[in-house]
Structure formats: C-alpha cells, structure tokens
C-alpha atoms as a PDB file:
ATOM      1  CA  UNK A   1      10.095  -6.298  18.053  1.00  0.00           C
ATOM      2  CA  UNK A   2       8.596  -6.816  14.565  1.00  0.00           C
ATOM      3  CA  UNK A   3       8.241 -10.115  13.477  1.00  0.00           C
ATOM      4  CA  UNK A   4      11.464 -11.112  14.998  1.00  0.00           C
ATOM      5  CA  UNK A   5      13.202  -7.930  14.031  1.00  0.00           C
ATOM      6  CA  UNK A   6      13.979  -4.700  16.136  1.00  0.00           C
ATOM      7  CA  UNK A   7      12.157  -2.075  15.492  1.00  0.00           C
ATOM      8  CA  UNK A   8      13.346   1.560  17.081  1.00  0.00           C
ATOM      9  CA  UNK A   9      10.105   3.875  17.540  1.00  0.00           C
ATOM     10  CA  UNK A  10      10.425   7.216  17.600  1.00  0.00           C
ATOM     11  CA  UNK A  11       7.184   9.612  18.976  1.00  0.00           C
ATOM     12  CA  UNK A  12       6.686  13.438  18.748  1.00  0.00           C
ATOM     13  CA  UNK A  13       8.098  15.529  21.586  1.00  0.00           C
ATOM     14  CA  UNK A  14       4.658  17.157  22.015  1.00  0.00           C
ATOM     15  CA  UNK A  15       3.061  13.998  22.005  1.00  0.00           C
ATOM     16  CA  UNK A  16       4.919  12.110  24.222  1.00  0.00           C
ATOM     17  CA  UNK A  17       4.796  14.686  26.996  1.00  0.00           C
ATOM     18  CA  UNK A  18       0.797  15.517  26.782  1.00  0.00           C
ATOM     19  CA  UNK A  19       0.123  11.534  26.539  1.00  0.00           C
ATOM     20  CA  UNK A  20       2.475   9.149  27.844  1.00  0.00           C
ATOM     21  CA  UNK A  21      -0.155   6.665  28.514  1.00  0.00           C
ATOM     22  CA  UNK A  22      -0.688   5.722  25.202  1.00  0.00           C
ATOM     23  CA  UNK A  23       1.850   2.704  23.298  1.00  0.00           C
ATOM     24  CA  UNK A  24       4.359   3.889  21.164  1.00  0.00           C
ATOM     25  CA  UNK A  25       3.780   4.160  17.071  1.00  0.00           C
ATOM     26  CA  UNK A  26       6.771   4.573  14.853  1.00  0.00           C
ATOM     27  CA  UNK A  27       7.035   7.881  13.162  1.00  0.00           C
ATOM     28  CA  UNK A  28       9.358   8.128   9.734  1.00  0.00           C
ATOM     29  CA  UNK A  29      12.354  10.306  11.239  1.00  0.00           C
ATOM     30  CA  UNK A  30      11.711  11.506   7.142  1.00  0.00           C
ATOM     31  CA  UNK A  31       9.424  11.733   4.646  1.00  0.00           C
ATOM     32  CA  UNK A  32      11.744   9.284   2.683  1.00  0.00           C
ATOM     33  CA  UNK A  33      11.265   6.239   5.178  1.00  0.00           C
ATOM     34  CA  UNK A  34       8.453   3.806   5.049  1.00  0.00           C
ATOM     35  CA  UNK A  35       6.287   4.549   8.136  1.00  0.00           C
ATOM     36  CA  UNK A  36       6.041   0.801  10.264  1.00  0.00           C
ATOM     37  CA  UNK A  37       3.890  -0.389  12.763  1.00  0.00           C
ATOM     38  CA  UNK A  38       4.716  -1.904  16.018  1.00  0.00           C
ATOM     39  CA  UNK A  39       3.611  -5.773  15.689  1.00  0.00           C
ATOM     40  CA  UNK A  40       4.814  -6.000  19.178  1.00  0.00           C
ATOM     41  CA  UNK A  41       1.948  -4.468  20.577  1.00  0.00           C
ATOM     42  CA  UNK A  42      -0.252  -7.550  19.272  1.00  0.00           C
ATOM     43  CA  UNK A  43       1.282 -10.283  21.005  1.00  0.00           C
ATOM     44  CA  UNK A  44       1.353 -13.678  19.326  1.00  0.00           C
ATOM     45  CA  UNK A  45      -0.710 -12.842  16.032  1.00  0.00           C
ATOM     46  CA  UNK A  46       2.542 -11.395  14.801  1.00  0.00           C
ATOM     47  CA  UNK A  47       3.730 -14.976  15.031  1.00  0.00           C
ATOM     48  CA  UNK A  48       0.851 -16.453  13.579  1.00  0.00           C
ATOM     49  CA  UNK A  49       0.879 -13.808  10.948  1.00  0.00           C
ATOM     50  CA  UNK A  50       4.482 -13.558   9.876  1.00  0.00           C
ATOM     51  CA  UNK A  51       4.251 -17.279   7.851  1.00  0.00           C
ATOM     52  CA  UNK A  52       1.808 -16.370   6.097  1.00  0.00           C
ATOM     53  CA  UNK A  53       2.580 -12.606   4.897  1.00  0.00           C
ATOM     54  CA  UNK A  54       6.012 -14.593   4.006  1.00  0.00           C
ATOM     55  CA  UNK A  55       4.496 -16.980   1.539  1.00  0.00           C
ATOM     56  CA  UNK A  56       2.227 -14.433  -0.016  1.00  0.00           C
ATOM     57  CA  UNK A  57       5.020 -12.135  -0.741  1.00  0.00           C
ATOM     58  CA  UNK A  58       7.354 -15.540  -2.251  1.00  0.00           C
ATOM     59  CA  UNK A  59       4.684 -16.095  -4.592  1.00  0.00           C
ATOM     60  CA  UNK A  60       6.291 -16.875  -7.608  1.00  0.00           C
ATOM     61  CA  UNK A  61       5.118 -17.711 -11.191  1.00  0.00           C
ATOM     62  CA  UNK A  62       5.708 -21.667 -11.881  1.00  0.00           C
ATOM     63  CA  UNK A  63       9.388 -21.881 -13.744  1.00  0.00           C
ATOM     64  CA  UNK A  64       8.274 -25.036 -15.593  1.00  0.00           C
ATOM     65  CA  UNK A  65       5.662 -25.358 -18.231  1.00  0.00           C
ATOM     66  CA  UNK A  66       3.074 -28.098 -17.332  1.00  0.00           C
ATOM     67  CA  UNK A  67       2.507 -29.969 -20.731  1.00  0.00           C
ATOM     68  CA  UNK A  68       0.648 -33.074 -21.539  1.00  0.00           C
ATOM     69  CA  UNK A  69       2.049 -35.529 -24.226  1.00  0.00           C
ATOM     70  CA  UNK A  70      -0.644 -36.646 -26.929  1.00  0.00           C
ATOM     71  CA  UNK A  71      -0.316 -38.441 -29.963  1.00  0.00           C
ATOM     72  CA  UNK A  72      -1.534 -38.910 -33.838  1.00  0.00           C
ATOM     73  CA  UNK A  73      -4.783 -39.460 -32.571  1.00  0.00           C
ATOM     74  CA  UNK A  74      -5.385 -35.951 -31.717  1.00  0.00           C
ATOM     75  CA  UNK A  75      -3.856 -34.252 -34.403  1.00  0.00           C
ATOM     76  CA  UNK A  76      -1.251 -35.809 -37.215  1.00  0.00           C
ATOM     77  CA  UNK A  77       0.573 -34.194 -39.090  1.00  0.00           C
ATOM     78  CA  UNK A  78       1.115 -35.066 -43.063  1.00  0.00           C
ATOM     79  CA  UNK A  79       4.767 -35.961 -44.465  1.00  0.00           C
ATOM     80  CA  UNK A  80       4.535 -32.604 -46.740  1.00  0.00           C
ATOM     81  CA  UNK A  81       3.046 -30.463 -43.902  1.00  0.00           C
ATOM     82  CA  UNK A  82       5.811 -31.497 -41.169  1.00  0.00           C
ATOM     83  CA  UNK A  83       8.687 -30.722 -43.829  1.00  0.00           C
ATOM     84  CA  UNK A  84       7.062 -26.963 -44.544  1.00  0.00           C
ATOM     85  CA  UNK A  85       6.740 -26.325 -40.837  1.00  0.00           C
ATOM     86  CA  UNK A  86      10.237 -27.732 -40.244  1.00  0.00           C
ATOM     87  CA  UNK A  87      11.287 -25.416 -43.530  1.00  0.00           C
ATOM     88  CA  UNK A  88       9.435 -22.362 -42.161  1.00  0.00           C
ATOM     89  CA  UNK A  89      11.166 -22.816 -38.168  1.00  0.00           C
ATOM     90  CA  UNK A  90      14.666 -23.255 -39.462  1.00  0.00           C
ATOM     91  CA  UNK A  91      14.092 -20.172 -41.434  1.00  0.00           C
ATOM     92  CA  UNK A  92      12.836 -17.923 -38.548  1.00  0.00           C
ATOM     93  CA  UNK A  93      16.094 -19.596 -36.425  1.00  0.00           C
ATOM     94  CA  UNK A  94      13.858 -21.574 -34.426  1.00  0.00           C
ATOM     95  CA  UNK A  95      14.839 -24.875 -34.902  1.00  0.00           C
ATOM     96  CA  UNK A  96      12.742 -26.081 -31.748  1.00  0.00           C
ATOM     97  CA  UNK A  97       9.964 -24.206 -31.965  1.00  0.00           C
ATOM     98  CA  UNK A  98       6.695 -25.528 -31.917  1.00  0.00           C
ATOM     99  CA  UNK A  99       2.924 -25.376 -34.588  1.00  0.00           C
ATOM    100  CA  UNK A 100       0.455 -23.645 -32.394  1.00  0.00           C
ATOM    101  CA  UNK A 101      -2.765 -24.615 -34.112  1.00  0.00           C
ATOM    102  CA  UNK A 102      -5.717 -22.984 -32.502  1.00  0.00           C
ATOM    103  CA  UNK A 103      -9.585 -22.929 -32.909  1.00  0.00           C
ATOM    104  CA  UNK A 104     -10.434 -18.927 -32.882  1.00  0.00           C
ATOM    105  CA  UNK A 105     -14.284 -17.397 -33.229  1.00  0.00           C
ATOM    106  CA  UNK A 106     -14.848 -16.341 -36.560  1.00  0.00           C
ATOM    107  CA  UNK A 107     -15.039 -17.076 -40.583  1.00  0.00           C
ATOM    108  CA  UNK A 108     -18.584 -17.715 -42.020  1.00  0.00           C
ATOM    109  CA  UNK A 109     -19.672 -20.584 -39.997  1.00  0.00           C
ATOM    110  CA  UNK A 110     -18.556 -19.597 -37.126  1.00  0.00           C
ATOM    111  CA  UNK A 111     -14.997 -20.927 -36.341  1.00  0.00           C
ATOM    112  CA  UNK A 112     -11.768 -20.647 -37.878  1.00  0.00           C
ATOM    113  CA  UNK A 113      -8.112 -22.415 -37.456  1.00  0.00           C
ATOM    114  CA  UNK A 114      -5.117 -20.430 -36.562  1.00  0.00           C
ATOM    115  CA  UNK A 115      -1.712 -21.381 -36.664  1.00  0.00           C
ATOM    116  CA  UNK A 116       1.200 -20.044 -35.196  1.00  0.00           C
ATOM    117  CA  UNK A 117       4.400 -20.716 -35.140  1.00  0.00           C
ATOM    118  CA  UNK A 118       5.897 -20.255 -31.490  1.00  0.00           C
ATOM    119  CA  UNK A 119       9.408 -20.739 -29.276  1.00  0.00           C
ATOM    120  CA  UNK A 120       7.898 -23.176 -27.219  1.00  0.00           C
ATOM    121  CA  UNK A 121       4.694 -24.804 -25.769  1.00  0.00           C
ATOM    122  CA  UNK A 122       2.409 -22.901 -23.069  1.00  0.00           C
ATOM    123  CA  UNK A 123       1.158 -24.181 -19.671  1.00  0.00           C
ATOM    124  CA  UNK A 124      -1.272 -26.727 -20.360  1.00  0.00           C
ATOM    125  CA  UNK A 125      -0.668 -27.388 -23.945  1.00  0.00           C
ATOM    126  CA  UNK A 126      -1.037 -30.650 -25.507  1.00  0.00           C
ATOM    127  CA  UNK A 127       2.105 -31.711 -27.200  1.00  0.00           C
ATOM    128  CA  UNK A 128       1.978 -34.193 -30.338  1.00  0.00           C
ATOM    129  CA  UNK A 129       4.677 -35.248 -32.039  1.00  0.00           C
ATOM    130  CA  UNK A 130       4.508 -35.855 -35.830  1.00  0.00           C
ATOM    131  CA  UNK A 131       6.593 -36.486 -38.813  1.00  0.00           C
ATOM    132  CA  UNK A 132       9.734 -34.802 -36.953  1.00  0.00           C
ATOM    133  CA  UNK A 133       7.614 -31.354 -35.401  1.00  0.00           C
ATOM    134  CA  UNK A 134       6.022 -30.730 -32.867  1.00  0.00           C
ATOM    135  CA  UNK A 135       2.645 -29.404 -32.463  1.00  0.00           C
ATOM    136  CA  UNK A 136       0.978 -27.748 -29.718  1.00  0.00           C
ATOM    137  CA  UNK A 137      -2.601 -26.967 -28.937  1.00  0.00           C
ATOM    138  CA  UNK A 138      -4.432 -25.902 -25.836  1.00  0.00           C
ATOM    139  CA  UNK A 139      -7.408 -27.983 -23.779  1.00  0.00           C
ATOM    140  CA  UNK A 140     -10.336 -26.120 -25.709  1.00  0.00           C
ATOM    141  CA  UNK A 141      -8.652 -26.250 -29.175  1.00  0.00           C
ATOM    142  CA  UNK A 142      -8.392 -30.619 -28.607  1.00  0.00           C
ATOM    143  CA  UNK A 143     -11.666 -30.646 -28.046  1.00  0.00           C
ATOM    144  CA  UNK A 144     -12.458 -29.498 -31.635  1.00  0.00           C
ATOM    145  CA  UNK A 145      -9.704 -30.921 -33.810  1.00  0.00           C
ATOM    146  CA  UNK A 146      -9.545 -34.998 -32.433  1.00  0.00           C
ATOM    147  CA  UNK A 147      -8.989 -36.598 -35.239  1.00  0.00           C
ATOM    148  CA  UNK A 148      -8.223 -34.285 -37.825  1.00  0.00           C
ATOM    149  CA  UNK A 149      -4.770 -34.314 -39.892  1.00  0.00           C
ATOM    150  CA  UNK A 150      -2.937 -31.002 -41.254  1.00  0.00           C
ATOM    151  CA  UNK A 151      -2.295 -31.153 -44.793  1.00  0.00           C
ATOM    152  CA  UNK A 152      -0.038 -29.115 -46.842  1.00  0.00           C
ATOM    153  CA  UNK A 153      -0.005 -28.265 -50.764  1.00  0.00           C
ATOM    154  CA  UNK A 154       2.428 -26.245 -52.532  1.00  0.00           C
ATOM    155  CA  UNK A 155      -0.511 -24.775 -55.583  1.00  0.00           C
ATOM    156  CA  UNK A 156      -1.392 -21.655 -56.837  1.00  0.00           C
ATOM    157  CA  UNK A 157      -4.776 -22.509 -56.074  1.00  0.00           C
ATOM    158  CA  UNK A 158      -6.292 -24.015 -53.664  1.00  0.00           C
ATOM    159  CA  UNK A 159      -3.118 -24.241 -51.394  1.00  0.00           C
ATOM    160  CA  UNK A 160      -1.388 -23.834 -48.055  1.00  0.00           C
ATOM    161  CA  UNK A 161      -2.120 -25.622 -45.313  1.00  0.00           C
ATOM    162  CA  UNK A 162      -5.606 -27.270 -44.657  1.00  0.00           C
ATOM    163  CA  UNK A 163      -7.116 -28.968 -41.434  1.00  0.00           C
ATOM    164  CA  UNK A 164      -9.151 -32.079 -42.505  1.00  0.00           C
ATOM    165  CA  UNK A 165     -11.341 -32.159 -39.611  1.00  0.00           C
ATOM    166  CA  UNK A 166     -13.568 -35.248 -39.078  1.00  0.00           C
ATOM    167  CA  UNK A 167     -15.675 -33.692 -36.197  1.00  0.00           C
ATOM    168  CA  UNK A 168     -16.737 -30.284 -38.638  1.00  0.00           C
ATOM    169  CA  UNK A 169     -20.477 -30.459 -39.099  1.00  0.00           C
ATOM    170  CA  UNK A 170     -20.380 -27.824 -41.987  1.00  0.00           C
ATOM    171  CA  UNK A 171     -17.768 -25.975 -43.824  1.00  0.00           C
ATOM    172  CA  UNK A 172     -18.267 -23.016 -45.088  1.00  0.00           C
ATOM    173  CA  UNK A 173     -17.722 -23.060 -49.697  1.00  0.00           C
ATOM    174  CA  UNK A 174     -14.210 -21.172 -49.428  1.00  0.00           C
ATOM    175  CA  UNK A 175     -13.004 -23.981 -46.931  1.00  0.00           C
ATOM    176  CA  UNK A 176     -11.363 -21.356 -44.188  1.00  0.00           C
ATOM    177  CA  UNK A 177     -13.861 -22.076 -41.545  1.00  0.00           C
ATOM    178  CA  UNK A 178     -15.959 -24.501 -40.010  1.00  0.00           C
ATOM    179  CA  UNK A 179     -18.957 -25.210 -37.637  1.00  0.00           C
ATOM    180  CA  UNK A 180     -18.840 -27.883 -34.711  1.00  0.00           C
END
C-alpha cells in the first residue's frame, strides 16, 4: 500500500533468489514508468506524510487580486488628466483598465515617475478613484506620491502629464524627476 493506494512490486529474478530476506522495492517493468517506492514499509509516517505532500502539490497561485481602496488624498487626479487617460484607454480597447503610476530609480535627482497604462490592478495595489479612472499604485510608490495631483496639458511646450508632488524636496530644472 502507498498512501492508501496499491502498489504491485516487482523484484529481479536474480535478486529475489540470492536475497529473499530483504523487503521488496518496486522496479519500473520499463524504462518508460516512474520508478515508486514502497511507503508501506514505513508504517504510519506515510499517514502522517500523505496530508502534507497533498497540500504542497495543491499549491495554487491566489485567483483574486488583493487590492486596497484609497482616495484623493493619496493621489487625485485633475478634470483634464482623467478625460486624457479615459481618451487614451478607450483607444487601446480597454475601457476598464487602470493608470499605473510608479516611482522608478532614475532622472537627475534621483527618481523619476512612470506611468502605465494596464488591464487591471496588481496584488497589493492601492486603488483611487478620480474624476471617472482609476488609478493604481503599489505600497512603495504611496509612500512617495501622498498628496500629489496628476495634471495634464495639451502644449507644445511644456506639456503632457505632470505629477505635482508636495513631498519632492528638489526637482531637477527639466521637471522629469525628483528627489525625496
């Protein structure tokens, strides 16, 4: 028995008749066929053992993404910035996708803003809601942009979307990154 389950065992003709003392082993009757062992031969463990081999083979990954609601305190959103984003999803047929706006390494001071647009939020995101989007950033990100709003203006110069961030110590002249 294995686990609860038959298991035939098969041993060598020379090996059974020089040493019949020893317990049996099973023996793949080909090379094709998984070679098993014999759980019967340690008593109870197998009981105590099948459980747990059982749940660490079900391990699956989570179906449902763990999010956390915020609000306009942690990031809002700007009448003319929620309409672009809302322009720019419908176009790439993702009406409800989400604004991924990250804090990334890099830029002259040091860190930069990234934003993304994406199908939907990721485990542990922080969800806000603003001005009909909705916006998504991770743990580390909220620590950096509290406060700020997401601005968008439609110039030549000078335009696209821009983070006011109250928390940025410096900034660096061309105003793409920042330093906490």
């Amino acid at each position: 028995m294995v686990c609860g389950r038959a298991l035939t065992t098969r041993t060598p003709a020379k090996k059974q008749a020089r040493n019949d003392s020893k317990p049996e082993t099973a023996v793949p009757a080909n090379d094709s066929e998984p070679m098993m062992l014999n759980f019967s031969l340690f008593g109870n463990r197998c009981a105590r053992l099948a459980p747990m081999i059982s749940s660490i083979a079900k391990k699956e990954t989570p179906t449902e993404t763990k999010v956390r609601v915020g609000d306009e305190r942690l990031l809002k959103v700007s009448e003319e910035a929620g309409n672009k984003v809302r322009s720019l999803l419908e176009r790439q047929g993702r009406p409800g996708g989400v604004l991924r706006v990250a804090v990334v390494g890099g830029g002259c001071s040091g860190l930069q803003y990234k934003l993304d647009l994406q199908d939907a939020p990721a485990h542990r995101d922080i969800l806000v809601e603003s001005y009909g989007i909705r916006v998504v950033v991770d743990p580390k990100t909220a620590l950096y942009v509290t406060g700020s709003q997401l601005d968008y203006a439609d110039k030549l110069e000078d335009g696209g979307f821009k983070v006011n961030n109250p928390n940025a110590a410096s900034t660096c002249s061309c105003g793409e990154s920042f330093s906490a």
